[in-house]
C-alpha atoms as a PDB file:
ATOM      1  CA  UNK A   1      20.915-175.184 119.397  1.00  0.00           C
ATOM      2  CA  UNK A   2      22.190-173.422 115.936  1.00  0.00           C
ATOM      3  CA  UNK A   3      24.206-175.907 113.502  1.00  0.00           C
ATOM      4  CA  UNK A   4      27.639-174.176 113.132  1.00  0.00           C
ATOM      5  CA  UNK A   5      27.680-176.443 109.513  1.00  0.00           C
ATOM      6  CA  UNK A   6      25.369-173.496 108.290  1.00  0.00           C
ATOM      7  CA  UNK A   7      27.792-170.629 108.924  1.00  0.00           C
ATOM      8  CA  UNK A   8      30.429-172.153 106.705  1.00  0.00           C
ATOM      9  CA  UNK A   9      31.082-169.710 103.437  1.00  0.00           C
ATOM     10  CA  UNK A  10      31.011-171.072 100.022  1.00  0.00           C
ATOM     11  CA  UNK A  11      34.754-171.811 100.082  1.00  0.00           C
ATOM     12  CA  UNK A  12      34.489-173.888 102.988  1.00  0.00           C
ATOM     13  CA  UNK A  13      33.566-177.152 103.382  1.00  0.00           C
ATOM     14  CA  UNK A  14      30.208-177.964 105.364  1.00  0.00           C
ATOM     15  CA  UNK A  15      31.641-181.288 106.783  1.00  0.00           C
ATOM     16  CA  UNK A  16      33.980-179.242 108.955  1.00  0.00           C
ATOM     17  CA  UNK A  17      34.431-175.863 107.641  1.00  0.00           C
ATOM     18  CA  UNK A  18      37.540-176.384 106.533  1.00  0.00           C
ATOM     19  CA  UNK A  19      39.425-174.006 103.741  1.00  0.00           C
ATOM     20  CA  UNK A  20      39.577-175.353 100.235  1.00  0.00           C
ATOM     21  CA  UNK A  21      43.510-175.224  99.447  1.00  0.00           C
ATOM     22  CA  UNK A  22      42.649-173.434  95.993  1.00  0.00           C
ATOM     23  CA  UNK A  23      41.520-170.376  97.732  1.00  0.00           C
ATOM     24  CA  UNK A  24      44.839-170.358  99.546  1.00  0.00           C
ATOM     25  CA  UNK A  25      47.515-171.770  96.407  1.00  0.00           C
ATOM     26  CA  UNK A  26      45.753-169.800  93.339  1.00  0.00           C
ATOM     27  CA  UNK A  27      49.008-169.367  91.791  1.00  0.00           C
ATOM     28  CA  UNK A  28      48.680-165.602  91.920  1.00  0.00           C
ATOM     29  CA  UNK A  29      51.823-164.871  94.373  1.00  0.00           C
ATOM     30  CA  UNK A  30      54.658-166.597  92.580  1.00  0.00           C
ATOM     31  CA  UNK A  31      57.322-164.591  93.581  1.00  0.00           C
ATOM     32  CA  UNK A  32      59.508-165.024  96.861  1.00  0.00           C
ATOM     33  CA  UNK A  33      61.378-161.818  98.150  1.00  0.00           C
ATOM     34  CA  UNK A  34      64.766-161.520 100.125  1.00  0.00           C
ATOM     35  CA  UNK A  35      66.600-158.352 101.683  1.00  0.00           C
ATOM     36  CA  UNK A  36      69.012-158.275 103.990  1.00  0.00           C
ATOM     37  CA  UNK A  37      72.267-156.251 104.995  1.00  0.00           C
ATOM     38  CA  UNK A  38      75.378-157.717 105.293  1.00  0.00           C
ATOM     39  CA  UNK A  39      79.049-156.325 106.662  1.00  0.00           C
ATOM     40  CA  UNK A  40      80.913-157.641 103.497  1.00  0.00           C
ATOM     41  CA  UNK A  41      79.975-158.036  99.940  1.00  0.00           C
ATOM     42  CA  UNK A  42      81.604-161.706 100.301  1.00  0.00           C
ATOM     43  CA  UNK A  43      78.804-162.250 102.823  1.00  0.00           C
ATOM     44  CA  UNK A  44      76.007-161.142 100.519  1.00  0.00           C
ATOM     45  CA  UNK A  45      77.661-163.453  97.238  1.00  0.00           C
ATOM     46  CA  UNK A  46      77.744-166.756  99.757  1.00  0.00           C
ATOM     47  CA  UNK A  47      74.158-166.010 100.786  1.00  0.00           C
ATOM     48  CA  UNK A  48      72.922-165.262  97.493  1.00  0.00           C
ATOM     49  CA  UNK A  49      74.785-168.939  96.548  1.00  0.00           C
ATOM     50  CA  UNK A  50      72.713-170.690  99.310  1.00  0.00           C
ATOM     51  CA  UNK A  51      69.471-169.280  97.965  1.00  0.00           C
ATOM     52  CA  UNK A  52      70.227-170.290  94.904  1.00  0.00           C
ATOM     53  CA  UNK A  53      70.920-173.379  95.572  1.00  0.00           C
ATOM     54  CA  UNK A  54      67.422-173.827  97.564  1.00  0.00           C
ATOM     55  CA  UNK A  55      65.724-172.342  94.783  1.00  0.00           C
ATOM     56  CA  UNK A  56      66.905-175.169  92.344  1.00  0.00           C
ATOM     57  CA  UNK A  57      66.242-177.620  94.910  1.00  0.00           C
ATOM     58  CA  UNK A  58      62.494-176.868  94.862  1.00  0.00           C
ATOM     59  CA  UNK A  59      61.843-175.713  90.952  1.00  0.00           C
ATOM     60  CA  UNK A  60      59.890-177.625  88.524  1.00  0.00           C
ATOM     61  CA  UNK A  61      60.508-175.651  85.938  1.00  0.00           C
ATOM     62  CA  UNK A  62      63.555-173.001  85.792  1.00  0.00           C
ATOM     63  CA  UNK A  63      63.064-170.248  88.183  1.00  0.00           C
ATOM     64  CA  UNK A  64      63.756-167.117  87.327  1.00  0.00           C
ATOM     65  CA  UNK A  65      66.026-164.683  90.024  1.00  0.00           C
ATOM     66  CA  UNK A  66      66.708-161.153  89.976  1.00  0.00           C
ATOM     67  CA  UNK A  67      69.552-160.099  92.426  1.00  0.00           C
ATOM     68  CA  UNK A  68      71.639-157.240  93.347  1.00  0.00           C
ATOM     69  CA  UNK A  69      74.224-156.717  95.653  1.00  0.00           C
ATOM     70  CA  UNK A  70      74.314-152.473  96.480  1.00  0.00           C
ATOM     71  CA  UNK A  71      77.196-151.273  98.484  1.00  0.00           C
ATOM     72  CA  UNK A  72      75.922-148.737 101.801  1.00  0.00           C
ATOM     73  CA  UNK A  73      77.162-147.001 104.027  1.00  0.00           C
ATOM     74  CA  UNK A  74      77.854-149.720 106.856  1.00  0.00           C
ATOM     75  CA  UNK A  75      78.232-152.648 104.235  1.00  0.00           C
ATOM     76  CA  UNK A  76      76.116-154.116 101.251  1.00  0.00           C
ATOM     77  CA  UNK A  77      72.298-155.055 100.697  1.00  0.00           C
ATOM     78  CA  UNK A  78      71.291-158.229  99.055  1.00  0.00           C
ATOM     79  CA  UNK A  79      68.277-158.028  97.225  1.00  0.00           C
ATOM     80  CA  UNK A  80      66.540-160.908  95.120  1.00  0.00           C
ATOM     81  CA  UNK A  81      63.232-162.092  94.035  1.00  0.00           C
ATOM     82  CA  UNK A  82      62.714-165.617  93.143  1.00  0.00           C
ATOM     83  CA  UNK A  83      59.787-166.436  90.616  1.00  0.00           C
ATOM     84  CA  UNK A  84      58.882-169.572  90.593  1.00  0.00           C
ATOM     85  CA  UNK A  85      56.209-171.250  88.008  1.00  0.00           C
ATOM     86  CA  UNK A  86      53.880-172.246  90.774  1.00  0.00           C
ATOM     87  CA  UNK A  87      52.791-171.341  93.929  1.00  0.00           C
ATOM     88  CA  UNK A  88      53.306-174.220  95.734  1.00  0.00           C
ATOM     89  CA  UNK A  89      57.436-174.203  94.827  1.00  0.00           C
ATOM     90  CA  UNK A  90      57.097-170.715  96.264  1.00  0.00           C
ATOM     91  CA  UNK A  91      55.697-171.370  99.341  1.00  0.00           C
ATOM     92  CA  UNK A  92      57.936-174.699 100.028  1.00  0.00           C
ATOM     93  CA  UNK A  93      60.822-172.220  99.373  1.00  0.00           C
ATOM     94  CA  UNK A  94      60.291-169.934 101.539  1.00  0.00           C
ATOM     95  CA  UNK A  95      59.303-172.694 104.416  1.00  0.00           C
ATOM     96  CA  UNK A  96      62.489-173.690 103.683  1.00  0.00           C
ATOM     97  CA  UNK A  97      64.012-170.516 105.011  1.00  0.00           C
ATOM     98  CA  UNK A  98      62.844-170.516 108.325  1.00  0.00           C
END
């Protein structure tokens, strides 16, 4: 019988080869995306307020958002990035989303 303990990586715990959370959260990816297309530019402000909002929910420290509403051809895109000072605030944001 082989010990599955041995086959663990060096990230990995032997007790139960479970993933050390600082291989996951490194605070590399820091930055949440949105894109979507909506009918009305009205539609793209009030979504870009709820995000917003969410965003200053979860922050620690201010986070910084890009956004831009561009008008096409059936409507307008909204497009933001929300960079938080952590990776954890990231990730609870955009749990938060679904």
């Amino acid at each position: 019988m082989v010990n599955s303990l041995n086959k663990c990586s060096t990230n990995e715990t032997a007790a139960c080869c479970c993933v050390d959370v600082g291989t996951i959260i490194d605070n590399e990816d820091c930055k949440a995306s949105f894109s979507r297309a909506f009918a009305e530019r009205q539609q793209a402000e009030s979504m870009l307020a709820r995000l917003t909002e969410k965003a200053r929910a979860v922050e620690s420290d201010p986070c910084q958002i890009d956004a831009r509403i561009d008008p096409q051809d059936n409507g307008f895109v909204l497009d933001a990035d929300f960079t938080f000072c952590c990776q954890a605030e990231t990730l609870i944001f955009q749990l938060g989303l679904r």
